[in-house]
N, C-alpha and C. Protein backbone atom coordinates (compact mmCIF):
# COMPACT_ATOMS: atom_id res chain seq x y z
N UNK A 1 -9.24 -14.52 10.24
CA UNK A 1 -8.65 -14.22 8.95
C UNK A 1 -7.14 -14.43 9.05
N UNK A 2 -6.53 -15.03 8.17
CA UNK A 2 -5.21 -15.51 8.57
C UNK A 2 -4.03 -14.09 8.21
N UNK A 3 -2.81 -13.91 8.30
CA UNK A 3 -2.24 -13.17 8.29
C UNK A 3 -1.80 -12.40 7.77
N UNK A 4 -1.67 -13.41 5.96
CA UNK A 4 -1.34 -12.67 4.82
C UNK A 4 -2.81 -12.13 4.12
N UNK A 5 -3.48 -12.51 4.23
CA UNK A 5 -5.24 -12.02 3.78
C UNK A 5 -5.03 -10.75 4.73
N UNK A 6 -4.69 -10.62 5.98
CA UNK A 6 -4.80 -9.16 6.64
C UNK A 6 -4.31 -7.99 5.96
N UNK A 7 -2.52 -8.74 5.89
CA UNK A 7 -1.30 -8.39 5.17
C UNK A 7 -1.71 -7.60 4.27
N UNK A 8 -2.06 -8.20 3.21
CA UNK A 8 -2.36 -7.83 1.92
C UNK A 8 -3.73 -6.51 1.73
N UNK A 9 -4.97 -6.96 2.40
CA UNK A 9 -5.43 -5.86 2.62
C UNK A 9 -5.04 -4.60 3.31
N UNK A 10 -4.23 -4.58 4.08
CA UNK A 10 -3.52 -3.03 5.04
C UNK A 10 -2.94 -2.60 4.19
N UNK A 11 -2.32 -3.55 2.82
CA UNK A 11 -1.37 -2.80 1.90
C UNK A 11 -2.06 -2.35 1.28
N UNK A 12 -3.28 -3.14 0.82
CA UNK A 12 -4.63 -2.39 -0.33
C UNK A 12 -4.97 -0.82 0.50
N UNK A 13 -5.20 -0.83 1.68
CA UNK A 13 -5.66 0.23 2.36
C UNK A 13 -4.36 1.61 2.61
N UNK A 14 -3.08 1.02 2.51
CA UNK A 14 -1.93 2.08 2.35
C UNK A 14 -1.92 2.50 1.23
N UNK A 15 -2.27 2.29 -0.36
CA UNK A 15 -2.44 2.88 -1.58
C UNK A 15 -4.02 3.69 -1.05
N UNK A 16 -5.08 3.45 -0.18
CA UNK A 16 -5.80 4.69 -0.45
C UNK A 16 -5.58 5.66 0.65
N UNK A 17 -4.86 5.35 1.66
CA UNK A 17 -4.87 6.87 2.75
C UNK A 17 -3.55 7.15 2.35
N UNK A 18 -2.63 6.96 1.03
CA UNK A 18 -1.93 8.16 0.91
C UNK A 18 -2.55 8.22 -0.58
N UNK A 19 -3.20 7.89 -1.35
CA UNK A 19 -4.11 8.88 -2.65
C UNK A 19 -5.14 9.92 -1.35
N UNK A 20 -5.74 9.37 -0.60
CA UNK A 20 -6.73 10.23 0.22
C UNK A 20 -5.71 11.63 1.08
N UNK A 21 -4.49 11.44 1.31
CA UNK A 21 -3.72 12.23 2.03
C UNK A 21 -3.32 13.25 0.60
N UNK A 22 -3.17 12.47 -0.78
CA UNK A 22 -2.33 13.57 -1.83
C UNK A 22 -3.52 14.37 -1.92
N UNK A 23 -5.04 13.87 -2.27
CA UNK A 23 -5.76 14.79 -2.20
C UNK A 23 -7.15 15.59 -1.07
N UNK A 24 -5.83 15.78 0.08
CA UNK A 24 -6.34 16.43 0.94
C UNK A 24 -6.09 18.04 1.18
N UNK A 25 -5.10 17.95 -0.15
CA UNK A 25 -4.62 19.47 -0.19
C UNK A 25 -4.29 19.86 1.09
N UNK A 26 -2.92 19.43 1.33
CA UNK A 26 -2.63 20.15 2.39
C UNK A 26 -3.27 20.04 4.10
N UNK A 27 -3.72 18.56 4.04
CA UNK A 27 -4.61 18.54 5.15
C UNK A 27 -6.07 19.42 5.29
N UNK A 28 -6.33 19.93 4.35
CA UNK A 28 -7.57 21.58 4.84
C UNK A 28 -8.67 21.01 3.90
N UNK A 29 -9.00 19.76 3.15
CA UNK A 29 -10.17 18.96 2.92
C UNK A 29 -10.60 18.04 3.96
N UNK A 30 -12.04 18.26 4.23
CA UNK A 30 -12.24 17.48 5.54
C UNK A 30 -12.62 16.25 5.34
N UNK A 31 -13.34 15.38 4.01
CA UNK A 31 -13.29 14.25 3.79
C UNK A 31 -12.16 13.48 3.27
N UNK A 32 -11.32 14.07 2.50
CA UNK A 32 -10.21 13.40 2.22
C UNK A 32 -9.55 13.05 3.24
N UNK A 33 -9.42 13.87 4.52
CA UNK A 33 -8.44 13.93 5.45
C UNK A 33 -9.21 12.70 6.53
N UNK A 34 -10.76 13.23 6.45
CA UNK A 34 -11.22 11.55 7.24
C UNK A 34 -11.21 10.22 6.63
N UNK A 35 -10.77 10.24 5.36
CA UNK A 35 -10.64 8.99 4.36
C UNK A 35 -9.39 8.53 5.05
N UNK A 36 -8.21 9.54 5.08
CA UNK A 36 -7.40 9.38 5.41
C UNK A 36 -6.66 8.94 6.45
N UNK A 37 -7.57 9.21 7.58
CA UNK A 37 -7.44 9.34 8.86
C UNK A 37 -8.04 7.50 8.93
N UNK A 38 -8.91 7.46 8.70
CA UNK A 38 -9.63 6.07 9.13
C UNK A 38 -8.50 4.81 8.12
N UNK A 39 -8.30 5.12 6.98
CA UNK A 39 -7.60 4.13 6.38
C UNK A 39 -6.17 3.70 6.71
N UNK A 40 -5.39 5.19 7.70
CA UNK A 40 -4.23 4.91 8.10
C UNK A 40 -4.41 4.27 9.00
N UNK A 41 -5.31 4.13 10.14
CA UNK A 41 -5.04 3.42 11.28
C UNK A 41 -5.28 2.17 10.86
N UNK A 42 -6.53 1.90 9.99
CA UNK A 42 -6.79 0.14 9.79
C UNK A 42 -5.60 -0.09 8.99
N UNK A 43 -5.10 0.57 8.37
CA UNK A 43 -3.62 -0.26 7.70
C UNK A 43 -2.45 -0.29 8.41
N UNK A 44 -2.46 0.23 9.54
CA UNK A 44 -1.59 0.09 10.56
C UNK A 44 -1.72 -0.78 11.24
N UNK A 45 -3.08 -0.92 12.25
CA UNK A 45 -3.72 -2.06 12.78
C UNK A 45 -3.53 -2.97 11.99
N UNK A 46 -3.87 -3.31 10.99
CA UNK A 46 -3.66 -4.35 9.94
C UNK A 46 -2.57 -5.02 10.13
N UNK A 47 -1.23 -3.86 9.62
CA UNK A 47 0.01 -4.29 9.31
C UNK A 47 0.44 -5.28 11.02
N UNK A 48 0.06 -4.41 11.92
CA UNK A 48 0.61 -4.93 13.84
C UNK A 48 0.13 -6.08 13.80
N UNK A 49 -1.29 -6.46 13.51
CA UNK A 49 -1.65 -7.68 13.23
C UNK A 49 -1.16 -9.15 12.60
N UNK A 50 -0.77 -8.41 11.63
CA UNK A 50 0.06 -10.18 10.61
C UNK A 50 1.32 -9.89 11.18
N UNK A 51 2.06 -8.75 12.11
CA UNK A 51 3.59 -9.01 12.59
C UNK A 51 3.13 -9.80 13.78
N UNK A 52 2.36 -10.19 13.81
CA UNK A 52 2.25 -11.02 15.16
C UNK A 52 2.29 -12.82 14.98
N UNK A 53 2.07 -12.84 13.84
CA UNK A 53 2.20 -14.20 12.77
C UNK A 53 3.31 -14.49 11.79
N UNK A 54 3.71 -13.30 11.72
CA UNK A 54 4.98 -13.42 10.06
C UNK A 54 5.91 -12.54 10.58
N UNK A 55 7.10 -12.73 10.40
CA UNK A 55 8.69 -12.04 10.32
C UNK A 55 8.65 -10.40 9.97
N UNK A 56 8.85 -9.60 11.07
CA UNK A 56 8.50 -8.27 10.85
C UNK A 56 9.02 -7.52 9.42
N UNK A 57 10.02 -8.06 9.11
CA UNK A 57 10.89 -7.42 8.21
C UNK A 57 10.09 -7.74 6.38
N UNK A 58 9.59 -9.48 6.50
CA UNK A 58 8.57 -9.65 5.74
C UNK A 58 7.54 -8.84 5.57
N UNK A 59 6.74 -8.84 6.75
CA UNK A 59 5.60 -8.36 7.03
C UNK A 59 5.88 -6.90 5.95
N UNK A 60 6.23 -6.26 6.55
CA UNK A 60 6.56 -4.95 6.34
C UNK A 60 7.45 -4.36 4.79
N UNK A 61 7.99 -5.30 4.55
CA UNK A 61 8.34 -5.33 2.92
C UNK A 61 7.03 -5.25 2.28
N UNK A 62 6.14 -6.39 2.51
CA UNK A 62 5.03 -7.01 2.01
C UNK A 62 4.09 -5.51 1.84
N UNK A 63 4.05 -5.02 3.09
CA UNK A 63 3.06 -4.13 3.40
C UNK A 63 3.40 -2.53 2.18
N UNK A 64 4.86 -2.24 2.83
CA UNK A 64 5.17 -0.76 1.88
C UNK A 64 5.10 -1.67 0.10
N UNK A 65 5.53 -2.91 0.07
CA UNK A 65 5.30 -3.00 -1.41
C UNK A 65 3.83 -2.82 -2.56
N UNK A 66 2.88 -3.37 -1.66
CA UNK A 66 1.92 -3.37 -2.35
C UNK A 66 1.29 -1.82 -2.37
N UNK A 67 1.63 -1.13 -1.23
CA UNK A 67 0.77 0.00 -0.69
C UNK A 67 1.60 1.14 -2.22
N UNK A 68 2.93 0.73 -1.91
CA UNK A 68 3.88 1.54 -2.92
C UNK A 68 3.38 1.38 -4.58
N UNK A 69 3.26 -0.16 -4.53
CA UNK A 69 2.85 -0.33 -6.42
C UNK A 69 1.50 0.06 -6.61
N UNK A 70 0.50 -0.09 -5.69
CA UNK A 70 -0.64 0.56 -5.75
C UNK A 70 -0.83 2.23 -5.99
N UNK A 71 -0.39 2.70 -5.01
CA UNK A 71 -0.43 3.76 -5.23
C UNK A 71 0.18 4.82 -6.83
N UNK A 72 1.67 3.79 -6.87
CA UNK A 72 2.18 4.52 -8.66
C UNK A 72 1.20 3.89 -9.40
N UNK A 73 0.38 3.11 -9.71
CA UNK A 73 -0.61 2.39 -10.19
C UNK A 73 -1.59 3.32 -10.93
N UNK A 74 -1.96 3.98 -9.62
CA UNK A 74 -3.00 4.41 -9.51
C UNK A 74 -3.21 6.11 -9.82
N UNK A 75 -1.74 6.52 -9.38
CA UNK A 75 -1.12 7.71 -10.32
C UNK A 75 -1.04 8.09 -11.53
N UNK A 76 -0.71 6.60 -12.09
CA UNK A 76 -0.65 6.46 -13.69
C UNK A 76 -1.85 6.46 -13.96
N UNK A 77 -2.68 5.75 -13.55
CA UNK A 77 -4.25 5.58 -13.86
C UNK A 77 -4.51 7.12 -14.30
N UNK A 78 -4.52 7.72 -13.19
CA UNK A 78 -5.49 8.92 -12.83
C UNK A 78 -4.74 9.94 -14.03
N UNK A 79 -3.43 9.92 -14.53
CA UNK A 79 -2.75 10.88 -14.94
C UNK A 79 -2.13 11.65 -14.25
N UNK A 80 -1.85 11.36 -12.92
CA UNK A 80 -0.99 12.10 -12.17
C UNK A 80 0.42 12.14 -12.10
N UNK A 81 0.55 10.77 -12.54
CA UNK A 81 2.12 10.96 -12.93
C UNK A 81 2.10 9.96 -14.49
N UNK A 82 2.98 10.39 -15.27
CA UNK A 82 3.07 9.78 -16.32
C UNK A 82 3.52 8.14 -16.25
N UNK A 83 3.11 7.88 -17.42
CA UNK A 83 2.88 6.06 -17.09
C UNK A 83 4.14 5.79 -17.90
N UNK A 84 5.34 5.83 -18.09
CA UNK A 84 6.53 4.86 -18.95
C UNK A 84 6.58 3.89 -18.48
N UNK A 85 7.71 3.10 -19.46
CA UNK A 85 7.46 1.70 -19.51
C UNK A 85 8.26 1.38 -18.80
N UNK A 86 9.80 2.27 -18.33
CA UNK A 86 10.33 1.45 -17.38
C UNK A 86 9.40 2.01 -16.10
N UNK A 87 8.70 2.62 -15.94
CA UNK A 87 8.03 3.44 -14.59
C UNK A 87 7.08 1.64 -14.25
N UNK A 88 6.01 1.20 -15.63
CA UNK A 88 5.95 0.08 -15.54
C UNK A 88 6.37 -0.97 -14.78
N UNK A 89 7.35 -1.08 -15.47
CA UNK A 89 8.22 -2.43 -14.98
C UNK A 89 8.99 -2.32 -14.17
N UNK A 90 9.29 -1.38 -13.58
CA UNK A 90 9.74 -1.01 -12.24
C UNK A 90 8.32 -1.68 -11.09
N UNK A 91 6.78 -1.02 -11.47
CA UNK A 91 6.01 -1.42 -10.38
C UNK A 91 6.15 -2.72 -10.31
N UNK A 92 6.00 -3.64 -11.48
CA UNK A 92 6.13 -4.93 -12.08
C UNK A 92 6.91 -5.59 -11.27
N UNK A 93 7.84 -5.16 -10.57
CA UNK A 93 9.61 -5.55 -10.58
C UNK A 93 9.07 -6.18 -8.62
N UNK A 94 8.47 -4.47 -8.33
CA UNK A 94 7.99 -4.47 -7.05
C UNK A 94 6.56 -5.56 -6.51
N UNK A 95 6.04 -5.92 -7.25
CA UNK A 95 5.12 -6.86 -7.65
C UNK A 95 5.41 -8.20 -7.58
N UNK A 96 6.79 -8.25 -8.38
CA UNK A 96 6.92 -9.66 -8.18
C UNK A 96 8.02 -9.86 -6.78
N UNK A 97 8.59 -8.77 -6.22
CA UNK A 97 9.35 -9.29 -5.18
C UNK A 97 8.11 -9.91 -4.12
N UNK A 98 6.97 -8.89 -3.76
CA UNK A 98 6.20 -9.07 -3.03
C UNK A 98 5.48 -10.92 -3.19
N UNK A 99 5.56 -10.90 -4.36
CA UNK A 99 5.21 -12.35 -4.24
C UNK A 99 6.30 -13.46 -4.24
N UNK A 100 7.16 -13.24 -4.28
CA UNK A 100 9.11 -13.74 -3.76
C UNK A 100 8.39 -13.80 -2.61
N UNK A 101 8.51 -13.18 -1.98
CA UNK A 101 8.62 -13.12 -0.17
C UNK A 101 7.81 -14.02 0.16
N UNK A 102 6.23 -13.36 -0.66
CA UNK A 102 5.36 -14.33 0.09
C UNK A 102 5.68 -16.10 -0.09
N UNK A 103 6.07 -16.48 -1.35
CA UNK A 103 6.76 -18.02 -1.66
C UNK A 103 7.54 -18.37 -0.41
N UNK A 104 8.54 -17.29 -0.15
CA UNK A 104 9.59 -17.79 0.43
C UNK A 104 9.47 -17.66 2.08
N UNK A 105 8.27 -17.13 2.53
CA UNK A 105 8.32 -16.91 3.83
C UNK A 105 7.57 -18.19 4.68
């Protein structure tokens, strides 16, 4: 599987082990916390993986960006945090750098 296909999934997997970490209450839910537990390491593993192919500093933009817009995404979704429009276009903003990089790397 090539690097940015890894890339990109570890970031898909950093939007769910920190939704799985917000609702672990405190660490003291035991499936959230194994959701959590298993999704941080493969998105870690993940991320060590494509730095072994792509520019760490890329890599790793790439990685907190998607994991970051996913997750406010998904906040808004749920109603956990309110959805405005610059809150929007702020993820938007983060969205399109991530695909900047990827063009430009």
């Amino acid at each position: 599987m090539g690097a940015w296909v890894v890339l990109v999934l570890s970031g898909l997997l950093e939007a769910v082990w920190a939704s799985a970490l917000a609702a672990s209450d405190g660490l003291r839910r035991p499936v959230p916390v194994a959701v959590f537990a298993v999704t941080a390491a493969l998105s870690l593993f993940g991320l060590a993986h494509a730095m072994t192919s792509l520019p760490t500093g890329t890599a790793y933009a790439v990685w907190v960006g998607i994991g970051g817009a996913l997750t406010v995404a998904w906040s808004m979704l749920t109603g956990r945090e309110a959805a405005t429009a610059l809150k929007i276009l702020l993820v938007l903003g983060i969205i399109g750098c991530v695909i900047g990089l990827r063009l430009v790397a």
